[in-house]
Protein backbone atom coordinates (compact mmCIF):
# COMPACT_ATOMS: atom_id res chain seq x y z
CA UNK A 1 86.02 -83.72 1.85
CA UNK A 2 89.34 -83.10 2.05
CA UNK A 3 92.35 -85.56 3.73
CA UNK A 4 95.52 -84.49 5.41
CA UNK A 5 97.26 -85.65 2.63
CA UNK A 6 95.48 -83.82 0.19
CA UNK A 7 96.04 -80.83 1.89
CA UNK A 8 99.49 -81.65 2.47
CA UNK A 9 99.78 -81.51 -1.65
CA UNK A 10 98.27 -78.52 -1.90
CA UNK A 11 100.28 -76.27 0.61
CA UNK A 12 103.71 -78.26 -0.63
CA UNK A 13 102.91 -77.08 -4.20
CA UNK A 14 102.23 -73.15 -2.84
CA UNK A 15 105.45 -73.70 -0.98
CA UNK A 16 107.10 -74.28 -3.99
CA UNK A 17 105.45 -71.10 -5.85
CA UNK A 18 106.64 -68.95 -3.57
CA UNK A 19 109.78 -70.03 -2.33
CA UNK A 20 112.51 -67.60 -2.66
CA UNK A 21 115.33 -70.92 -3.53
CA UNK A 22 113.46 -71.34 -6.28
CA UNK A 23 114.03 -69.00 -8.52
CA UNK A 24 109.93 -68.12 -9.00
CA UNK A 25 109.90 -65.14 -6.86
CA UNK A 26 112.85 -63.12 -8.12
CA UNK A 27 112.88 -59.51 -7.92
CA UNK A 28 112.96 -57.42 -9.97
CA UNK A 29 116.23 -55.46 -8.57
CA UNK A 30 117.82 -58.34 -10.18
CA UNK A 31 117.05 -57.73 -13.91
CA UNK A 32 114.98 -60.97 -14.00
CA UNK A 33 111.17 -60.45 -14.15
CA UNK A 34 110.90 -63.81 -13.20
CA UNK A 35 108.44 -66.78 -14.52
CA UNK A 36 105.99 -65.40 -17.00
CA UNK A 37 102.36 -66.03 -15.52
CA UNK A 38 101.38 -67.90 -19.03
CA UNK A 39 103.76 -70.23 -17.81
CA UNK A 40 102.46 -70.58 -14.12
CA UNK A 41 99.19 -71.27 -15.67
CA UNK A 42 100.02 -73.65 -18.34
CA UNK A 43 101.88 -75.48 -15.29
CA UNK A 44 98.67 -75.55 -12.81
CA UNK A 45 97.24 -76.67 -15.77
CA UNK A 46 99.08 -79.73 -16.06
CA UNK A 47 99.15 -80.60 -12.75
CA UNK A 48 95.26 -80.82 -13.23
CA UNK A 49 95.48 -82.95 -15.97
CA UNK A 50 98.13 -85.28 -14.17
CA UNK A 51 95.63 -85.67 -11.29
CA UNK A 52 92.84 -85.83 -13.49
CA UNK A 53 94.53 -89.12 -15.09
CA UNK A 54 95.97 -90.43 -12.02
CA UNK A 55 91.71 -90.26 -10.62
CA UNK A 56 90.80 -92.17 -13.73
CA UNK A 57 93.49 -94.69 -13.59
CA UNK A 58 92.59 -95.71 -10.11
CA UNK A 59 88.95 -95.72 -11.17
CA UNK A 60 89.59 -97.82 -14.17
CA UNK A 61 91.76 -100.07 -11.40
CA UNK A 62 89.10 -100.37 -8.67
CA UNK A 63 86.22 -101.52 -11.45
CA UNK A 64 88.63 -103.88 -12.32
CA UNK A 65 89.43 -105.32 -8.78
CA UNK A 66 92.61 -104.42 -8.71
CA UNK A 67 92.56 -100.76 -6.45
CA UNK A 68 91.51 -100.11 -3.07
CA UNK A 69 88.72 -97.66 -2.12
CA UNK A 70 90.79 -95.58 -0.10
CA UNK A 71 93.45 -94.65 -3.14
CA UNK A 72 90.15 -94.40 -5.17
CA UNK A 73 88.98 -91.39 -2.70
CA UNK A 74 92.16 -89.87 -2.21
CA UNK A 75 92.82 -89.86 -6.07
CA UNK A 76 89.52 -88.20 -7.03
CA UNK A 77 89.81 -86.00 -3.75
CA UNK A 78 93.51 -84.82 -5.24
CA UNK A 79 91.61 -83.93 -8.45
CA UNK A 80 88.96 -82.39 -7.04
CA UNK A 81 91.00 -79.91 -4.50
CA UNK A 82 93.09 -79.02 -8.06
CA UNK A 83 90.06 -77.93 -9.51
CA UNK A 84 88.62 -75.81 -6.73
CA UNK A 85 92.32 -74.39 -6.86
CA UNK A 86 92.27 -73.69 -10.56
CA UNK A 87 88.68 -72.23 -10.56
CA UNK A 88 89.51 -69.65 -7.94
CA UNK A 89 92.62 -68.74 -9.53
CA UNK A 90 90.43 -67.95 -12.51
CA UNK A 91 87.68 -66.08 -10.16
CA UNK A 92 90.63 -63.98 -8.93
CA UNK A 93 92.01 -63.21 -12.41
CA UNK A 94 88.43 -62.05 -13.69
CA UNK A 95 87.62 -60.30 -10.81
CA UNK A 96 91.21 -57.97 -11.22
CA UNK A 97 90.27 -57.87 -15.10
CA UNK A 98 87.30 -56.22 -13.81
CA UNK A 99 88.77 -54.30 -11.35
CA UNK A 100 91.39 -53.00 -13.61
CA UNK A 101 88.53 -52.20 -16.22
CA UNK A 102 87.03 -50.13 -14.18
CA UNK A 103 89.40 -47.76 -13.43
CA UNK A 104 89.00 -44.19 -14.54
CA UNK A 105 92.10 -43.31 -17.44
């Protein structure tokens, strides 16, 4: 189940995908492509892995005493929303792959 606060993190990180200040969504009047979509990955990718090791360090905490249950649940909730996040972006790209195959020439 998700918390306020982990759904606070994940519509503040779409907010910065897409906002214009940032420089990610550029167009393409402007000679700049913007942010290659390797890069967006290898970023969401990261961001996993940071949650992923912020879960386990507050896992490795609370068996040693020294966490509370709440931050326990919230960190492994963070990780968890990332990886629903990351697995539909992947569900998304595949299905377009597919879409895109299927198209006549």
């Amino acid at each position: 189940m998700a918390s306020p606060t982990v759904a606070a993190n994940a519509y503040a990180s779409l907010a910065r995908l897409t906002d214009p200040a940032s420089g990610l969504t550029k167009s393409a009047q402007e000679g700049s492509s913007g942010p290659n979509f390797g890069d967006l990955v290898k970023e969401a990718v990261g961001s996993l892995t940071q949650a992923a090791r912020a879960s386990d360090a507050q896992s490795q905490a609370m068996a040693a005493g020294k966490a509370n249950i709440i931050d326990v649940v919230t960190a492994v909730a963070e990780t968890e929303v990332a990886i629903d996040t990351l697995v539909s972006v992947r569900d998304k790209v595949v299905q377009a792959y597919e879409e895109i195959m299927r198209m006549p020439i």
